[in-house]
PDB file of N, CA and C in Angstrom:
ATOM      1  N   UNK A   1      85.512 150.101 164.427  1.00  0.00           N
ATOM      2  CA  UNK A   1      85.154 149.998 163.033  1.00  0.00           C
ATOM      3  C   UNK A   1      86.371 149.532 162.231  1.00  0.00           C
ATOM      4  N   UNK A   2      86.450 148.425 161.390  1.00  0.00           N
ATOM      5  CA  UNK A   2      87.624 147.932 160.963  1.00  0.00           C
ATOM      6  C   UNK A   2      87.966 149.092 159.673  1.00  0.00           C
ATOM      7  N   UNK A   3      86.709 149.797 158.807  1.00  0.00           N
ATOM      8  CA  UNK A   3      87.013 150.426 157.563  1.00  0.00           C
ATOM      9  C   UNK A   3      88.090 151.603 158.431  1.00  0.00           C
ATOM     10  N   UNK A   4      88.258 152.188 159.311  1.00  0.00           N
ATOM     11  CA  UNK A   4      89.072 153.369 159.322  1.00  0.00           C
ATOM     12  C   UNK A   4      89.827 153.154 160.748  1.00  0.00           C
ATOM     13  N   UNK A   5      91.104 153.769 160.771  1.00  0.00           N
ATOM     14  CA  UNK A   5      91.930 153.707 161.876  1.00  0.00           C
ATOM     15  C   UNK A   5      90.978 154.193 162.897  1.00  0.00           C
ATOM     16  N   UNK A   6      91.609 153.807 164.289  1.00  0.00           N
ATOM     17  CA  UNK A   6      90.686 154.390 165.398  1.00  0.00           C
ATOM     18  C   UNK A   6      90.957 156.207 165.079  1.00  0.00           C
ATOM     19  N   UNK A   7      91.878 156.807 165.223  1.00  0.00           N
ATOM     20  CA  UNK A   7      92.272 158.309 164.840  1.00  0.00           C
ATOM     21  C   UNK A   7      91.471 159.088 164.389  1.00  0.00           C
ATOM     22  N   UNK A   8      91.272 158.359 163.074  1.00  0.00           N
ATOM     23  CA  UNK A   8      90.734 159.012 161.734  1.00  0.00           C
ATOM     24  C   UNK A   8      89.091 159.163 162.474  1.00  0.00           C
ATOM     25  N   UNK A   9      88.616 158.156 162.633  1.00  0.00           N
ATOM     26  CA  UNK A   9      87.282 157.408 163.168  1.00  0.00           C
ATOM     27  C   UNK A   9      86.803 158.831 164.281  1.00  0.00           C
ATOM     28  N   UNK A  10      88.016 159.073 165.395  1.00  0.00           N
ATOM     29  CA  UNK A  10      87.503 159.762 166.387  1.00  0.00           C
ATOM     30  C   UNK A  10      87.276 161.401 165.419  1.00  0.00           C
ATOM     31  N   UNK A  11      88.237 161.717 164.737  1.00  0.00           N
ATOM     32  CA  UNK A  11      88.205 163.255 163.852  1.00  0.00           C
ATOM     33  C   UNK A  11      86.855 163.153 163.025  1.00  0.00           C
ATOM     34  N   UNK A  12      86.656 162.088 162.332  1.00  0.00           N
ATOM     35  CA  UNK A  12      85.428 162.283 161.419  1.00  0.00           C
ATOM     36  C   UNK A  12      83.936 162.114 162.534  1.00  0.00           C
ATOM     37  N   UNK A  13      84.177 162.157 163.776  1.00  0.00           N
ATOM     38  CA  UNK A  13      83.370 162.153 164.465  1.00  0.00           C
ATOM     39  C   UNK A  13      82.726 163.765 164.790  1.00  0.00           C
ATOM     40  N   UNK A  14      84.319 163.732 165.192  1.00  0.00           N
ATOM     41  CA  UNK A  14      84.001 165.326 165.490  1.00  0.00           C
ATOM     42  C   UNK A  14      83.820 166.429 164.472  1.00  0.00           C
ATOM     43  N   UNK A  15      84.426 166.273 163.534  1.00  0.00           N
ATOM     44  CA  UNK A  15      83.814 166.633 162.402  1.00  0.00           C
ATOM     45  C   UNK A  15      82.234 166.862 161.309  1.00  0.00           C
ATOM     46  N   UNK A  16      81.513 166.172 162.307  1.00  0.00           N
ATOM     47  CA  UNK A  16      80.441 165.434 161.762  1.00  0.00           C
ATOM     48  C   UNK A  16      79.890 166.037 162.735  1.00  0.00           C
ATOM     49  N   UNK A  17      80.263 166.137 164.575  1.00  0.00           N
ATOM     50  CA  UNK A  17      79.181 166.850 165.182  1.00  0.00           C
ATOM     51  C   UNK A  17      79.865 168.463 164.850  1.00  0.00           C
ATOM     52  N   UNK A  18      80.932 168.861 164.613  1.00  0.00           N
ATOM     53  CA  UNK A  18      80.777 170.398 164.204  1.00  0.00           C
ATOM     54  C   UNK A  18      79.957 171.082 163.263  1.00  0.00           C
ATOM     55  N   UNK A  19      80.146 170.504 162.220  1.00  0.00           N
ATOM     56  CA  UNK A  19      79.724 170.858 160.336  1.00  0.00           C
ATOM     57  C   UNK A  19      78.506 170.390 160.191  1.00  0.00           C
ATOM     58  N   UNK A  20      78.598 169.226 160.743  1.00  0.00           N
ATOM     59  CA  UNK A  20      77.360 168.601 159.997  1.00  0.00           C
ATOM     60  C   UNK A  20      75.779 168.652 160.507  1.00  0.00           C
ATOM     61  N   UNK A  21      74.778 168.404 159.589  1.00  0.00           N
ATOM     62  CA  UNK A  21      73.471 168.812 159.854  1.00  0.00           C
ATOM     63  C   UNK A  21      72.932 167.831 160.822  1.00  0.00           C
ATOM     64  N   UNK A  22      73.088 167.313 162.062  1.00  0.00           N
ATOM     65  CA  UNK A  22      72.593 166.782 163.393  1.00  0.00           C
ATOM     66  C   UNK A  22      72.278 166.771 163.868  1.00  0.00           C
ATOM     67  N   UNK A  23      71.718 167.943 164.093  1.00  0.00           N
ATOM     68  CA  UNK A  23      70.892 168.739 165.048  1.00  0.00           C
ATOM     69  C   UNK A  23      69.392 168.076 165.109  1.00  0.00           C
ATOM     70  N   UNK A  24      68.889 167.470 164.254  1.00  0.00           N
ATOM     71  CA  UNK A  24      68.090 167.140 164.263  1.00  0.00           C
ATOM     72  C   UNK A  24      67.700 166.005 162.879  1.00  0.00           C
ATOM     73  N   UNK A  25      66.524 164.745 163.106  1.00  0.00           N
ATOM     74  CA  UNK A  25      66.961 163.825 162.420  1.00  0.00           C
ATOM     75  C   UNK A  25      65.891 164.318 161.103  1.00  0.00           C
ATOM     76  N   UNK A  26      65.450 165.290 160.840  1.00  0.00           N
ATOM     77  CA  UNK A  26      65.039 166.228 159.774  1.00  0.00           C
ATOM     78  C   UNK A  26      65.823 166.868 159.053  1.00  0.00           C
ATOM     79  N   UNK A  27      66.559 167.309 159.949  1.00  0.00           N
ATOM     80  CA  UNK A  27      67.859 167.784 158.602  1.00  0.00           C
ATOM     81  C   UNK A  27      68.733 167.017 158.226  1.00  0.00           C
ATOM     82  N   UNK A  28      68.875 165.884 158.797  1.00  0.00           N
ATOM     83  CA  UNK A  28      69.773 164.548 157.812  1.00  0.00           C
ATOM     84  C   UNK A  28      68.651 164.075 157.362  1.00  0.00           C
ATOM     85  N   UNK A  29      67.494 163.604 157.373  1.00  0.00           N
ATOM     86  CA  UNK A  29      66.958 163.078 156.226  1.00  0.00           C
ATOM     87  C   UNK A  29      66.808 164.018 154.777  1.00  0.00           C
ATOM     88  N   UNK A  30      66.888 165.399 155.195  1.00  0.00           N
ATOM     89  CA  UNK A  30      66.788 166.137 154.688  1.00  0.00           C
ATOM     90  C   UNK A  30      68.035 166.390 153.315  1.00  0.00           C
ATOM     91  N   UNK A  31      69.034 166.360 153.872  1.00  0.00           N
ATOM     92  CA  UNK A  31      69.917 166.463 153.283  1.00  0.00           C
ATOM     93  C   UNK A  31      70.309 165.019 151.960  1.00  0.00           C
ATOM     94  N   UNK A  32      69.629 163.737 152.721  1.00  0.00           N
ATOM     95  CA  UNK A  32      70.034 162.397 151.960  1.00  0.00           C
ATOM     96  C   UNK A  32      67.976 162.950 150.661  1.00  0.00           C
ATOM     97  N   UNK A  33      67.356 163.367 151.371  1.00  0.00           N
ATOM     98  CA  UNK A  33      66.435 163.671 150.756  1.00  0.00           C
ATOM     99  C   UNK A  33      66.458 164.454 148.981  1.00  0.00           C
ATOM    100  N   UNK A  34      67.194 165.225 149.024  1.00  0.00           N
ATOM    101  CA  UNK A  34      67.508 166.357 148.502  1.00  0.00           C
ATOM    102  C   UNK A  34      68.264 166.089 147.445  1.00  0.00           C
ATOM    103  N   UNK A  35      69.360 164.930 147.367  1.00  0.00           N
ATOM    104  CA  UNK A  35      70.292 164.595 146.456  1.00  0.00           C
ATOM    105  C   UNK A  35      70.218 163.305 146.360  1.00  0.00           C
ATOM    106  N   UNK A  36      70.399 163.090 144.343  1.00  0.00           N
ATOM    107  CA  UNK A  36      69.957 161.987 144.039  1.00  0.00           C
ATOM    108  C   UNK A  36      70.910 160.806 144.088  1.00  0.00           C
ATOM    109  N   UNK A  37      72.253 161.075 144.592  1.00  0.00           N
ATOM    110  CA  UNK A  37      73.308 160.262 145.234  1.00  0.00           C
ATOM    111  C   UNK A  37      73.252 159.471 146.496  1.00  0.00           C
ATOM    112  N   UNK A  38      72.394 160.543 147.026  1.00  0.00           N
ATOM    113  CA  UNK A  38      72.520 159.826 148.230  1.00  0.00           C
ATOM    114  C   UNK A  38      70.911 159.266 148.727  1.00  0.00           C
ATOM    115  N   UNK A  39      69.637 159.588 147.793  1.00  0.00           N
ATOM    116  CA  UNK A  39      68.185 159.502 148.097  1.00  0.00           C
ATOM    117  C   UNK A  39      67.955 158.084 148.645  1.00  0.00           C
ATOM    118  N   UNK A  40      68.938 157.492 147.812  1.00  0.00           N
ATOM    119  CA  UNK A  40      68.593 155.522 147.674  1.00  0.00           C
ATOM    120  C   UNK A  40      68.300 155.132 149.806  1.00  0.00           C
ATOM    121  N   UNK A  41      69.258 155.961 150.371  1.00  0.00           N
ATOM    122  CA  UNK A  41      70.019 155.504 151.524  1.00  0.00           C
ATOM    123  C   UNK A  41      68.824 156.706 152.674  1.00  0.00           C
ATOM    124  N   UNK A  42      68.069 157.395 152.315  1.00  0.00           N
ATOM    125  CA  UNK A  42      67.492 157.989 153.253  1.00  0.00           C
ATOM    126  C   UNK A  42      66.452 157.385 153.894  1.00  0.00           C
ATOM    127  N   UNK A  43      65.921 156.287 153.706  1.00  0.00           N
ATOM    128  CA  UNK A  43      64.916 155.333 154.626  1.00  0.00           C
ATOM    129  C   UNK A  43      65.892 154.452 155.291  1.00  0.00           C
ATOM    130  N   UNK A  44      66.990 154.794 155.211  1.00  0.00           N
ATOM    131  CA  UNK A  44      67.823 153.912 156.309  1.00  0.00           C
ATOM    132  C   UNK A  44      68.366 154.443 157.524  1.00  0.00           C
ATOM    133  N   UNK A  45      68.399 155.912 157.265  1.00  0.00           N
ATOM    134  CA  UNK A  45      68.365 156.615 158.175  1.00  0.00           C
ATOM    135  C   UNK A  45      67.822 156.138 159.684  1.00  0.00           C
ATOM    136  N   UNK A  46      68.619 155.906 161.004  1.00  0.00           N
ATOM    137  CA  UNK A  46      68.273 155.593 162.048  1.00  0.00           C
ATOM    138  C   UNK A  46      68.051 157.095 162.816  1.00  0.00           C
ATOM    139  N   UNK A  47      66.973 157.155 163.347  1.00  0.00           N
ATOM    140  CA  UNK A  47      66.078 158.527 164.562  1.00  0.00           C
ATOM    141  C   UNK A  47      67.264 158.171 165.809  1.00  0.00           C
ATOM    142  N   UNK A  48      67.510 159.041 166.344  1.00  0.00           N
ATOM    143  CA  UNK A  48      68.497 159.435 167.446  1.00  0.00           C
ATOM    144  C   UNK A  48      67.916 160.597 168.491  1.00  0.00           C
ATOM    145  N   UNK A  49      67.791 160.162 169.448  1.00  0.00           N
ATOM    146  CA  UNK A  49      66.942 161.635 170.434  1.00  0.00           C
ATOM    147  C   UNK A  49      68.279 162.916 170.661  1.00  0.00           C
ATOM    148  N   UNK A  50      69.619 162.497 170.847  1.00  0.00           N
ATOM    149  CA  UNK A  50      70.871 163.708 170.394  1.00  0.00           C
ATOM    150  C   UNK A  50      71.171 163.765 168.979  1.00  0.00           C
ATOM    151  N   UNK A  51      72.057 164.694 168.984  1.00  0.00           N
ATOM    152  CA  UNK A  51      73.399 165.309 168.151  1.00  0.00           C
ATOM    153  C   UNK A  51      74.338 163.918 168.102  1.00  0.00           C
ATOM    154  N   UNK A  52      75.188 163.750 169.089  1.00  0.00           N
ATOM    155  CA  UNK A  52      75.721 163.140 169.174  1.00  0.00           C
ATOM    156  C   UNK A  52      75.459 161.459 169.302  1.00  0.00           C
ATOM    157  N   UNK A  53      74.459 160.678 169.684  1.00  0.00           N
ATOM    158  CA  UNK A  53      73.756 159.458 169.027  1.00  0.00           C
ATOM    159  C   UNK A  53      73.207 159.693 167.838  1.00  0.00           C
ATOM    160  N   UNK A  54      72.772 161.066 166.713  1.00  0.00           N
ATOM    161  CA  UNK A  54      73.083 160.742 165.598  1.00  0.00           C
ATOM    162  C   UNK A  54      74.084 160.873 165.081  1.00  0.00           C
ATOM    163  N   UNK A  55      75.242 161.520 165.674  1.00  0.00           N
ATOM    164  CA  UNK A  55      76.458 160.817 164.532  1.00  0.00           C
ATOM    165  C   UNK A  55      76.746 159.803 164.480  1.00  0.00           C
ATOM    166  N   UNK A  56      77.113 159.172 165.748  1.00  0.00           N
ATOM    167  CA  UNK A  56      77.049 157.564 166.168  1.00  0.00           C
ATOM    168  C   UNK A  56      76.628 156.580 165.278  1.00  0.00           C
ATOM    169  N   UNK A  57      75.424 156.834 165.375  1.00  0.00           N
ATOM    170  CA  UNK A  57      74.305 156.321 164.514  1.00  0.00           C
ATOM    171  C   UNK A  57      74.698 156.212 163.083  1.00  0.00           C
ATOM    172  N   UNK A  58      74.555 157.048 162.324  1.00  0.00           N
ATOM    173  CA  UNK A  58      75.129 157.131 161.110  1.00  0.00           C
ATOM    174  C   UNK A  58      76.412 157.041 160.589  1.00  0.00           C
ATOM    175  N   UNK A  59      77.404 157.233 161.301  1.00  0.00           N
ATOM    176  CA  UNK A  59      79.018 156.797 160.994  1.00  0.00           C
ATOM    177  C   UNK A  59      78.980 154.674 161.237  1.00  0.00           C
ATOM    178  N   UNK A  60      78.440 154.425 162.111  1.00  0.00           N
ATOM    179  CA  UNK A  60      78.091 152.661 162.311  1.00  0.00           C
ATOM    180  C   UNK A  60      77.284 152.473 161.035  1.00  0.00           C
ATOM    181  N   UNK A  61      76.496 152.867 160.511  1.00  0.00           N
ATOM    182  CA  UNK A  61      75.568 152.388 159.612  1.00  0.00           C
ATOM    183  C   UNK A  61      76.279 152.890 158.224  1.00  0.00           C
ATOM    184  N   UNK A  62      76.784 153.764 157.811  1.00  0.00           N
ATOM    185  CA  UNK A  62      77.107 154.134 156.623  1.00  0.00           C
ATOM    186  C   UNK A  62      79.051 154.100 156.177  1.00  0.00           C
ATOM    187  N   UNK A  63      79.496 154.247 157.185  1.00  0.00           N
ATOM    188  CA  UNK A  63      81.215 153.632 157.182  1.00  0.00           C
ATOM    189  C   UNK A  63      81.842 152.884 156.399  1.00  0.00           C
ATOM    190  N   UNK A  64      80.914 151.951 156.175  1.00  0.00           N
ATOM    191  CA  UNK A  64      81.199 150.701 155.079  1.00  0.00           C
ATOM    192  C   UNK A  64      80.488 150.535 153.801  1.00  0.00           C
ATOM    193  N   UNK A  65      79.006 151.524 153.683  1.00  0.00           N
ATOM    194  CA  UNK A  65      78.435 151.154 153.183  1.00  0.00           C
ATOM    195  C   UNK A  65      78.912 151.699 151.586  1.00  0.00           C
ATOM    196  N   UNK A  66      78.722 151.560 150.084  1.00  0.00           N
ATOM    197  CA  UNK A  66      78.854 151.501 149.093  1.00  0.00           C
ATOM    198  C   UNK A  66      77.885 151.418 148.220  1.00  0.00           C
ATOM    199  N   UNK A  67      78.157 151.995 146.957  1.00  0.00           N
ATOM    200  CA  UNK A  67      76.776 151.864 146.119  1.00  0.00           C
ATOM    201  C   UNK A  67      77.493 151.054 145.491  1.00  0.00           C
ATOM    202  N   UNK A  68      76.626 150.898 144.153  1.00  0.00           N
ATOM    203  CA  UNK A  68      76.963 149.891 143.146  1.00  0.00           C
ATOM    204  C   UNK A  68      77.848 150.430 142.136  1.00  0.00           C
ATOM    205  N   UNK A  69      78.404 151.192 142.258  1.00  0.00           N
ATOM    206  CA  UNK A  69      79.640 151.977 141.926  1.00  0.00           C
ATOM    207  C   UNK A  69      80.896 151.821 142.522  1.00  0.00           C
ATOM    208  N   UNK A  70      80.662 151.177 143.153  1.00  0.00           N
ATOM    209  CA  UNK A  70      81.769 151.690 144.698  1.00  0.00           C
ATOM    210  C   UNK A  70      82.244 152.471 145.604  1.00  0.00           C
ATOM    211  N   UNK A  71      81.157 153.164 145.349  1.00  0.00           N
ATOM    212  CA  UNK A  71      81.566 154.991 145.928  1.00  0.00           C
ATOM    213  C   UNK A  71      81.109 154.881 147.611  1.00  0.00           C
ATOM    214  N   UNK A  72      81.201 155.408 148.529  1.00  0.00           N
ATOM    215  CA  UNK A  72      81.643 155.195 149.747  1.00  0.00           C
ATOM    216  C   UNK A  72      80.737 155.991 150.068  1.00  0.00           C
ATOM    217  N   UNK A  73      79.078 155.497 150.395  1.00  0.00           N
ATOM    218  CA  UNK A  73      78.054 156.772 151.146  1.00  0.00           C
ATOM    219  C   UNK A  73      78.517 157.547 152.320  1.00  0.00           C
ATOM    220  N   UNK A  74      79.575 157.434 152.780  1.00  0.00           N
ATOM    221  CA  UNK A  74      80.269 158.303 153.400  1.00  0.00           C
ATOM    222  C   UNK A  74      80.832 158.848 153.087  1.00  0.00           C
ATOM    223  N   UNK A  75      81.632 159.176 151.920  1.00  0.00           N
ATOM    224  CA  UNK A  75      82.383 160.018 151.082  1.00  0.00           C
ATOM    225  C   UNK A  75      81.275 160.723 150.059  1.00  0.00           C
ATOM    226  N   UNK A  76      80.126 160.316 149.324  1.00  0.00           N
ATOM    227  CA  UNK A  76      78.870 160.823 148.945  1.00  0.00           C
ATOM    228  C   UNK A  76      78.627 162.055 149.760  1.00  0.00           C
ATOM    229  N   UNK A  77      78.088 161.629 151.181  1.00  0.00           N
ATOM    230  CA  UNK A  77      77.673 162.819 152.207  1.00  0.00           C
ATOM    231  C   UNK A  77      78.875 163.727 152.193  1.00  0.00           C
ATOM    232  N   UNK A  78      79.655 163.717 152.329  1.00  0.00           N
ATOM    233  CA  UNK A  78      80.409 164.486 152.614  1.00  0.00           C
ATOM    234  C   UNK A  78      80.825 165.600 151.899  1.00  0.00           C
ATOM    235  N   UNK A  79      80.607 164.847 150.602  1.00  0.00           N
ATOM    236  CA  UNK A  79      80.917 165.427 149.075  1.00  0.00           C
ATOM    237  C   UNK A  79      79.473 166.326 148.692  1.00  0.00           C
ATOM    238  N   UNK A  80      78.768 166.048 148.870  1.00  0.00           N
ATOM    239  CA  UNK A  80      77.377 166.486 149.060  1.00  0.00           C
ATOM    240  C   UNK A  80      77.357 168.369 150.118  1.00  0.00           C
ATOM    241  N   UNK A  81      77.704 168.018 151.041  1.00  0.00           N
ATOM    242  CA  UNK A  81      77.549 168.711 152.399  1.00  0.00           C
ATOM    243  C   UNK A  81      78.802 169.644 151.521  1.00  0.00           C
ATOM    244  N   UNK A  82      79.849 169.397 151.403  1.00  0.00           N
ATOM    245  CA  UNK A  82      80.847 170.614 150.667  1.00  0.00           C
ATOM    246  C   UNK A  82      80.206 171.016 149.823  1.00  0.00           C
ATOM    247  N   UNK A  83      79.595 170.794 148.823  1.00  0.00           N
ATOM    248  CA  UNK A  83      78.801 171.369 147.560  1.00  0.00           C
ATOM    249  C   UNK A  83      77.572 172.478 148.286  1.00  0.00           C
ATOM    250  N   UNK A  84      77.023 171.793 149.361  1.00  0.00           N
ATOM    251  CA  UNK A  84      76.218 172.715 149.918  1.00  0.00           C
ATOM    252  C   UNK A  84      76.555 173.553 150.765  1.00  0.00           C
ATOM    253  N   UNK A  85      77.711 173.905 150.791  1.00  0.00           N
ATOM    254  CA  UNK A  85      77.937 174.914 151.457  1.00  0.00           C
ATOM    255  C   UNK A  85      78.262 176.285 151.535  1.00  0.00           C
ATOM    256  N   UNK A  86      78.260 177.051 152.056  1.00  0.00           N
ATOM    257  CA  UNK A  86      78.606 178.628 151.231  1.00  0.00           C
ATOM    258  C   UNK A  86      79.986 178.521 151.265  1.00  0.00           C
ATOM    259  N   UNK A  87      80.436 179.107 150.010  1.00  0.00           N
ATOM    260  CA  UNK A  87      82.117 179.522 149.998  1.00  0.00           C
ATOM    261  C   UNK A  87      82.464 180.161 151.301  1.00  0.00           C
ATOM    262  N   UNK A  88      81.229 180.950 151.704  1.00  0.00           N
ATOM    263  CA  UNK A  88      82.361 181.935 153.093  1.00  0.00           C
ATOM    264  C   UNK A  88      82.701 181.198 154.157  1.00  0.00           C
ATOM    265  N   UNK A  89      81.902 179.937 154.003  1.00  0.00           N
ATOM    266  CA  UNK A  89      81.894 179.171 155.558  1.00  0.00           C
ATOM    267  C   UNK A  89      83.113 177.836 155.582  1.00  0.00           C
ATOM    268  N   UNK A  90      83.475 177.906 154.230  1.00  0.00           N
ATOM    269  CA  UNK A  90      84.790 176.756 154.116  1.00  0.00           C
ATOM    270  C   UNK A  90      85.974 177.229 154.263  1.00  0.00           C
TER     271      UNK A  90
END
């Protein structure tokens, strides 16, 4: 991926299968569902039969992507997913 060092690329991977909602492709639509930042981008959502082909999946498809703001739907989710989270679990 040219947007991020290879490094960074492999951590936000793993990051994404620890924290993040993957488990199933219901709770990421779920989550882009839910908030009006990120709603635009939830029919783009690609189905993955793992965890791990959906992070894949979604770090290739959203890495680069941008609204008409310039804001970084990968930095959106992310920003999103901290807001939803319980204080005890950060």
């Amino acid at each position: 991926m040219p947007g991020l060092p290879a490094h960074l690329l492999k951590q936000l991977h793993q990051t994404l299968l620890d924290c993040g909602p993957f488990s199933s492709n219901q709770q990421l639509w779920a989550i882009f569902a839910a908030d009006s930042r990120l709603a635009p981008w939830r029919n783009n959502l690609r189905e993955a039969d793992s965890r791990i082909n959906r992070v894949n999946l979604f770090v290739a498809d959203f890495v680069e992507r941008r609204n008409r703001q310039g804001q970084s739907i990968l930095a959106l989710f992310i920003q999103v997913l901290h807001e939803q989270t319980e204080e005890e679990d950060e």
